[in-house]
C-alpha atoms as a PDB file:
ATOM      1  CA  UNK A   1      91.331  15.711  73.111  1.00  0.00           C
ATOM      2  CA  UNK A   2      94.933  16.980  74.373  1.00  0.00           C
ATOM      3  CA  UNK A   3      94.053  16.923  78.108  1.00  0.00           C
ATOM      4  CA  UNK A   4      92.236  13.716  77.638  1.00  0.00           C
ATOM      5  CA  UNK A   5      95.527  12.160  76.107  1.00  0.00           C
ATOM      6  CA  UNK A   6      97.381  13.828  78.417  1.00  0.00           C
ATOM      7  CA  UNK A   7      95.395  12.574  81.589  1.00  0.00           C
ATOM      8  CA  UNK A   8      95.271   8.377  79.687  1.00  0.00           C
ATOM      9  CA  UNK A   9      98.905   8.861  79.305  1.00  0.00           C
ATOM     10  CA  UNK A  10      99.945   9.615  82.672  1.00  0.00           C
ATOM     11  CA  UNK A  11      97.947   6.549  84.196  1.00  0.00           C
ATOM     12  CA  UNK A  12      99.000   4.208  81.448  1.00  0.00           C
ATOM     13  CA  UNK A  13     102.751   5.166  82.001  1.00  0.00           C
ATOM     14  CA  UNK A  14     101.912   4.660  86.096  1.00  0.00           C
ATOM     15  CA  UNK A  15      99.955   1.379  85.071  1.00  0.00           C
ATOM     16  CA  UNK A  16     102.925   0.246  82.504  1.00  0.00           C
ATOM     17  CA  UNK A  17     105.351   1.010  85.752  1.00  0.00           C
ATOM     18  CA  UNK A  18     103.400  -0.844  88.562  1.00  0.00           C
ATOM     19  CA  UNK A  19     102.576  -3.680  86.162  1.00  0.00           C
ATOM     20  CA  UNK A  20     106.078  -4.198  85.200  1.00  0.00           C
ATOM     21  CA  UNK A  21     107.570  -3.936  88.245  1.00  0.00           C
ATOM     22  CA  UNK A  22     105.087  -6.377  90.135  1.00  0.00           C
ATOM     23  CA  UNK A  23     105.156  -8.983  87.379  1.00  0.00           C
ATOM     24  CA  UNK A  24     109.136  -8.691  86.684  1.00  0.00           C
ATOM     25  CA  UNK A  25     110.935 -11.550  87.774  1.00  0.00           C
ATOM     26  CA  UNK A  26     112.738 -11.738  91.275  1.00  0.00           C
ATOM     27  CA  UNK A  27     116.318 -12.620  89.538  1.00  0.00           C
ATOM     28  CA  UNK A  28     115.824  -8.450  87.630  1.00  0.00           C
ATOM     29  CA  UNK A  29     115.764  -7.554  91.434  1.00  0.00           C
ATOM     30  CA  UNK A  30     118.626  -9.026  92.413  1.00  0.00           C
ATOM     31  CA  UNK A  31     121.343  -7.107  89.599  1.00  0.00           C
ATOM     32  CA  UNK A  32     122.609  -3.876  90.250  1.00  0.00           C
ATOM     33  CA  UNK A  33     120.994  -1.731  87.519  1.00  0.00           C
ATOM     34  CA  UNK A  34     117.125  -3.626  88.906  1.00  0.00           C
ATOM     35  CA  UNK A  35     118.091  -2.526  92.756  1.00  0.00           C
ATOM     36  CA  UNK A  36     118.457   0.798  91.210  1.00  0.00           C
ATOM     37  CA  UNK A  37     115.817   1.295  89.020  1.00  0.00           C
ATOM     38  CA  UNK A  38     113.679  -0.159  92.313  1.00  0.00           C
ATOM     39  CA  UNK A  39     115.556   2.616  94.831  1.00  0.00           C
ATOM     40  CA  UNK A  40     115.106   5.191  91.872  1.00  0.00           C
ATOM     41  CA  UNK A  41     110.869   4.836  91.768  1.00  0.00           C
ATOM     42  CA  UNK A  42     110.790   4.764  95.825  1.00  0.00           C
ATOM     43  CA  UNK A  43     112.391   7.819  95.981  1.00  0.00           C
ATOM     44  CA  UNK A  44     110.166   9.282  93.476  1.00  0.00           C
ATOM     45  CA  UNK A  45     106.952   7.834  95.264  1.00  0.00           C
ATOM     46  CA  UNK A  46     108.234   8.693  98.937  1.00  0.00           C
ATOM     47  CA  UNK A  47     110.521  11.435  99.559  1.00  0.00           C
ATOM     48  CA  UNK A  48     108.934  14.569 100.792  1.00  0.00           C
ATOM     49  CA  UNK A  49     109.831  18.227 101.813  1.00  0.00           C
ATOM     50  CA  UNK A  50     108.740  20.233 104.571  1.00  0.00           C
ATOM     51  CA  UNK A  51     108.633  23.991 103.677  1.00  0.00           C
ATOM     52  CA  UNK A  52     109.232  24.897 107.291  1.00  0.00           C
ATOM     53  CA  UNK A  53     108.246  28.831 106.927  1.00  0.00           C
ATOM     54  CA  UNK A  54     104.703  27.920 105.920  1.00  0.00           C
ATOM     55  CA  UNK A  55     104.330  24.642 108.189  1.00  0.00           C
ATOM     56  CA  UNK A  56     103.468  22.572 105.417  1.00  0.00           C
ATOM     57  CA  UNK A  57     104.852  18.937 104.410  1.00  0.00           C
ATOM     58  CA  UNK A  58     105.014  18.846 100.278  1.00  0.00           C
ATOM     59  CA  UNK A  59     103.456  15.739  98.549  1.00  0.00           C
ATOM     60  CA  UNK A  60     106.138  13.254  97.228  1.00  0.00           C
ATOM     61  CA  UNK A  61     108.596  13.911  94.932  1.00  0.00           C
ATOM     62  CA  UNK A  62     106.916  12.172  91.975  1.00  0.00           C
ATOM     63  CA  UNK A  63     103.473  13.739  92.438  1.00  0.00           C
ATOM     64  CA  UNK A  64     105.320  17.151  92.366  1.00  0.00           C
ATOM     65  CA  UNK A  65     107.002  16.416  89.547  1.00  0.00           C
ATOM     66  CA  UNK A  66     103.815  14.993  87.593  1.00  0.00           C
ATOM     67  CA  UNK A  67     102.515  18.295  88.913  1.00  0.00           C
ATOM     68  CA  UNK A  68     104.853  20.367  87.392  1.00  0.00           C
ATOM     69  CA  UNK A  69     104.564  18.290  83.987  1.00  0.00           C
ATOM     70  CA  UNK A  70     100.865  18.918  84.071  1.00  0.00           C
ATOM     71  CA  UNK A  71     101.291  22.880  84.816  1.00  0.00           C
ATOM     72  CA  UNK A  72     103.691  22.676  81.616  1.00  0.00           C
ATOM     73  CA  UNK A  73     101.559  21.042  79.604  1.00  0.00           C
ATOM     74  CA  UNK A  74      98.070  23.145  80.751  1.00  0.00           C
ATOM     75  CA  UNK A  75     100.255  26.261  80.143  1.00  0.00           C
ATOM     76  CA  UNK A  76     101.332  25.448  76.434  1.00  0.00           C
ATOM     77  CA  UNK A  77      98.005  24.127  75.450  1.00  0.00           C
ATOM     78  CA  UNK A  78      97.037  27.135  76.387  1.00  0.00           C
ATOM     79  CA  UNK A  79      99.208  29.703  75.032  1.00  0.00           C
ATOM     80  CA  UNK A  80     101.199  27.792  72.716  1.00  0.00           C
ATOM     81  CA  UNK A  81      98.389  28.061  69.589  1.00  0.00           C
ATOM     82  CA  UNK A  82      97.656  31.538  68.298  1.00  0.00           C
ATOM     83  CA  UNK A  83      95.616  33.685  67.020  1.00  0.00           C
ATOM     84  CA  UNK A  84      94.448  34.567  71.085  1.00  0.00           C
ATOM     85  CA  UNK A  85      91.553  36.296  69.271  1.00  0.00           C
ATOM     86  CA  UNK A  86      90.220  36.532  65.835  1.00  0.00           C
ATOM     87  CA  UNK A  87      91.408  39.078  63.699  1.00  0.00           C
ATOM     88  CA  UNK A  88      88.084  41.076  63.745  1.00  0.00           C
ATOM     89  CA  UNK A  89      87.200  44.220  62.568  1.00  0.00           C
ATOM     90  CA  UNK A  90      83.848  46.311  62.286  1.00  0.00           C
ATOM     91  CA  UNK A  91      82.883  45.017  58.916  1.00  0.00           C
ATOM     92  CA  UNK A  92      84.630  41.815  59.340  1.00  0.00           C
ATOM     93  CA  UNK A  93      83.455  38.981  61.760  1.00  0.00           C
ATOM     94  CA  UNK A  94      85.138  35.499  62.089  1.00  0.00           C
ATOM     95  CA  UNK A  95      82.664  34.854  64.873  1.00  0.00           C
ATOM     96  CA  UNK A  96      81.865  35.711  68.810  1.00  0.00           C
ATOM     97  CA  UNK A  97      83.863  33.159  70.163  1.00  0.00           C
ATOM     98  CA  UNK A  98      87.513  33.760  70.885  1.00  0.00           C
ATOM     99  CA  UNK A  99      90.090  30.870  70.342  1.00  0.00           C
ATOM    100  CA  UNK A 100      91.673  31.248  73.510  1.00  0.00           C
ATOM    101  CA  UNK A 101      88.377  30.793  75.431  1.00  0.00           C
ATOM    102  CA  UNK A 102      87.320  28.093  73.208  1.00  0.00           C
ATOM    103  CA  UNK A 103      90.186  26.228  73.658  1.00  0.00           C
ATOM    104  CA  UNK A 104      90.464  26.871  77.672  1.00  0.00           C
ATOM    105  CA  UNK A 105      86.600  25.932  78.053  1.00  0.00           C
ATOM    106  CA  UNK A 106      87.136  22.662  76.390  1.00  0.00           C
ATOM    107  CA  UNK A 107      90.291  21.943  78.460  1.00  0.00           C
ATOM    108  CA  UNK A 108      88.362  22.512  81.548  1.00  0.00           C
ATOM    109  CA  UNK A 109      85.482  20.367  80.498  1.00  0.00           C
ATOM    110  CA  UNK A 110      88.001  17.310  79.515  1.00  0.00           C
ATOM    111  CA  UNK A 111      89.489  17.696  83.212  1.00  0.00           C
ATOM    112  CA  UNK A 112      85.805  16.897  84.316  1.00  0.00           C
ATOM    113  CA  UNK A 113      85.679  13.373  83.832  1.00  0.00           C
ATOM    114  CA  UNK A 114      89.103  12.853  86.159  1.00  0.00           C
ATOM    115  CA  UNK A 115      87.428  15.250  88.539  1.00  0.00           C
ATOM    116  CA  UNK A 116      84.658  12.837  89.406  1.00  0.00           C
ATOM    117  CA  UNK A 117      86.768   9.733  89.415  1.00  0.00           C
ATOM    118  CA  UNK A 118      89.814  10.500  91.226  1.00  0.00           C
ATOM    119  CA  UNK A 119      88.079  11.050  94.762  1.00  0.00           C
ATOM    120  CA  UNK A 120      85.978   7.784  95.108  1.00  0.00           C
ATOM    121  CA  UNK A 121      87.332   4.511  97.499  1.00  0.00           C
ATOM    122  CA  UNK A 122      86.720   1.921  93.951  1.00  0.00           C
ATOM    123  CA  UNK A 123      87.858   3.831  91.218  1.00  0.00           C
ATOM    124  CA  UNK A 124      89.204   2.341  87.947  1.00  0.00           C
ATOM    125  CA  UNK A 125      92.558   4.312  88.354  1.00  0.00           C
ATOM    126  CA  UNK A 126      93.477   2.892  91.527  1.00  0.00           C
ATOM    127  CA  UNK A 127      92.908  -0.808  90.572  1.00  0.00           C
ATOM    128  CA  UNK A 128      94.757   0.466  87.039  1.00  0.00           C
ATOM    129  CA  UNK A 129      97.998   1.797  88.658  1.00  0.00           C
ATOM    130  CA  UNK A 130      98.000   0.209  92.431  1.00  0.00           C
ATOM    131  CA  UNK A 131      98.059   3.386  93.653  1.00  0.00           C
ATOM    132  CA  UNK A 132      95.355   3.659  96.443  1.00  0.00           C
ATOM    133  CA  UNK A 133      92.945   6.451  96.466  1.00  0.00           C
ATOM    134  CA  UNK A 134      94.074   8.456  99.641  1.00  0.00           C
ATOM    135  CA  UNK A 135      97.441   8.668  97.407  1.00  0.00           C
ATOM    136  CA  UNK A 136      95.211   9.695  94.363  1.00  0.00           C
ATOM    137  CA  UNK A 137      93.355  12.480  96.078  1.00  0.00           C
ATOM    138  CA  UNK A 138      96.132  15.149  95.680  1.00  0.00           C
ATOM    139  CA  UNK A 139      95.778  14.673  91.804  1.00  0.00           C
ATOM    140  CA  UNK A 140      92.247  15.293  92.418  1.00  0.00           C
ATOM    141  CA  UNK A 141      92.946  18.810  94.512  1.00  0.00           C
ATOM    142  CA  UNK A 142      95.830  19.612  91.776  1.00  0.00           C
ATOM    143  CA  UNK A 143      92.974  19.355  89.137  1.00  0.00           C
ATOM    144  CA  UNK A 144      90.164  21.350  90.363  1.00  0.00           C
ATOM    145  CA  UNK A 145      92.844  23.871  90.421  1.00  0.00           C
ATOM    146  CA  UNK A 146      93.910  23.878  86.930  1.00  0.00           C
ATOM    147  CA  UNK A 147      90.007  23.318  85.689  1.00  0.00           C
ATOM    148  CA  UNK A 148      89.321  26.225  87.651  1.00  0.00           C
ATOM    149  CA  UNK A 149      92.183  28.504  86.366  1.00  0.00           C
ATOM    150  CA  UNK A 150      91.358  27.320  83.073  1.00  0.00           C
ATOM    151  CA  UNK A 151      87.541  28.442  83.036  1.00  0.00           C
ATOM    152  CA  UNK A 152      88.838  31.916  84.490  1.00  0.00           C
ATOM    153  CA  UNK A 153      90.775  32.167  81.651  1.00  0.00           C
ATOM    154  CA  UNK A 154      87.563  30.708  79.758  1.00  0.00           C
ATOM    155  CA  UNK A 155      85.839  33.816  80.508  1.00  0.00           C
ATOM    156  CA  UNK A 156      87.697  36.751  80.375  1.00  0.00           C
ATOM    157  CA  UNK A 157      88.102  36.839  76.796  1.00  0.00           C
ATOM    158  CA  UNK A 158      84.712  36.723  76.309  1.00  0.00           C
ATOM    159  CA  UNK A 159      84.640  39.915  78.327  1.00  0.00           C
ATOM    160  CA  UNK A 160      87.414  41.780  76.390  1.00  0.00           C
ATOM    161  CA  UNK A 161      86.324  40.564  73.059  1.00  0.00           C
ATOM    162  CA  UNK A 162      82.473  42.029  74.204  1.00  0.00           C
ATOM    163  CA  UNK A 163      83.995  45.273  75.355  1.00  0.00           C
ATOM    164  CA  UNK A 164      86.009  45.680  72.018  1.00  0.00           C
ATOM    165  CA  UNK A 165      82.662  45.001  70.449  1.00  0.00           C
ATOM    166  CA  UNK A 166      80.688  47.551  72.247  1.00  0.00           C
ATOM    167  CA  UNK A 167      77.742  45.133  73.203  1.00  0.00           C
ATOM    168  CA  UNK A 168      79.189  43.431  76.637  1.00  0.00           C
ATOM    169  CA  UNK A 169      76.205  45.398  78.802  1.00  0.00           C
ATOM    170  CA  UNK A 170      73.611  44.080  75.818  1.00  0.00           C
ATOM    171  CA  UNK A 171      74.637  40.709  75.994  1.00  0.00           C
ATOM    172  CA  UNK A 172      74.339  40.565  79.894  1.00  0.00           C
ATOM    173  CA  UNK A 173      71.202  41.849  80.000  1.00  0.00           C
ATOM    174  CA  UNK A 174      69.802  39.409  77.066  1.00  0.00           C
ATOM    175  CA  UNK A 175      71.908  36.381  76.892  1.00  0.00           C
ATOM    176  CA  UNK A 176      71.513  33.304  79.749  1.00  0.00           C
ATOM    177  CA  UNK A 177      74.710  32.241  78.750  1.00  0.00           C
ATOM    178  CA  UNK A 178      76.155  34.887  80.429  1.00  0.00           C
ATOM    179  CA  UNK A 179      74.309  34.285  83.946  1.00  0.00           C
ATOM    180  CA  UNK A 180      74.560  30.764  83.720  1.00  0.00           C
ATOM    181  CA  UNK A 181      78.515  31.024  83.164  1.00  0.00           C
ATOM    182  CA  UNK A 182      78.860  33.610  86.497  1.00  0.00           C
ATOM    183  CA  UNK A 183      76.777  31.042  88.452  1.00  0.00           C
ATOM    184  CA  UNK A 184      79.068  28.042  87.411  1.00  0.00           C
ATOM    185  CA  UNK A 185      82.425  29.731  87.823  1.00  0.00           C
ATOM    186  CA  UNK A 186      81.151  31.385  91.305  1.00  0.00           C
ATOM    187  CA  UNK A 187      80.037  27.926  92.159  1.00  0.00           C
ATOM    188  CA  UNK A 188      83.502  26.289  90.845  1.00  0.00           C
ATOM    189  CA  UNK A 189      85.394  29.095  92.710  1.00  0.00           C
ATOM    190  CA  UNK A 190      83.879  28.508  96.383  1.00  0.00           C
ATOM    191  CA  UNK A 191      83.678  24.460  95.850  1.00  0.00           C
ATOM    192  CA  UNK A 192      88.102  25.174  95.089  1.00  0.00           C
ATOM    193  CA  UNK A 193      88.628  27.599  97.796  1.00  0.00           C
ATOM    194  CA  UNK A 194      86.600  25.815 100.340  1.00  0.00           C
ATOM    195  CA  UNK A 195      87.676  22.290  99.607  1.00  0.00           C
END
């Protein structure tokens, strides 16, 4: 439900923003503090860097900045709540599933929805925030990332947690879940790279 929040938030702040500013009255425009508030969110939306060394032109200063407040958040929903792992021992079970890879699985799955919206011409989001949808496309790159990062981590504490337990070979050899997850992250990792 975090990343869900996260993801309405972001669009209704852009929506309360673009809103605001197209319905505000032209006599807000004309004082000093309106001018800059006006100067302040073009800047954000259009000033770009080129990194020079690798030939590549960054996207606007907002979107990186968004960016940056999405790695943030990604990397404290991830890490931030503990236990990793369940305290388990060899008489004592709390269950299979570790709360790191819980957690990261459902994070990557909540990304999913935004993932199949952000690329298309008529999308809700654009008509939402008056953003058009060749500006929205970077937040669409930006995601696949983080949903695939986030089912790596997904998986590999299934892996340790199986290896502690002794039965990682058993449960490749008898569980689909575990061939059906390689064939999903293999297909999520060349749709990422190749994209």
């Amino acid at each position: 439900l975090g990343t869900t929040y996260f993801f309405v938030a972001a669009i209704g702040l852009c929506f309360v923003g673009f809103w605001a500013l197209r319905l505000a009255p032209a006599s807000l425009s004309k004082r000093p503090w309106g001018r800059k508030l006006v100067s302040g969110v073009r800047y954000l939306s259009y000033r770009r860097y080129y990194a020079s060394a690798l030939r590549w032109r960054t996207p606007s200063l907002g979107v990186n900045l968004l960016l940056g407040i999405g790695a943030l958040f990604f990397l404290g929903m991830t890490f931030g709540p503990q236990p990793y792992y369940w305290p388990n021992t060899r008489t004592l079970s709390y269950g299979n599933s570790p709360p790191l890879a819980t957690r990261t699985g459902w994070m990557a799955l909540a990304c999913l929805p935004f993932m199949i919206i952000l690329p298309t011409k008529a999308n809700m989001i654009a008509t939402l925030t008056g953003v058009s949808h060749e500006r929205l496309i970077v937040f669409h790159n930006w995601i696949g990332w983080a949903m695939f990062a986030l089912a790596l981590i997904h998986t590999f504490p299934f892996i340790v947690f199986h290896q502690w337990k002794g039965d990682m070979t058993k449960q490749w050899n008898t569980s689909v879940v575990y061939w059906t997850g390689v064939v999903a992250l293999l297909a999520q990792a060349y749709l990422q790279v190749f994209s």
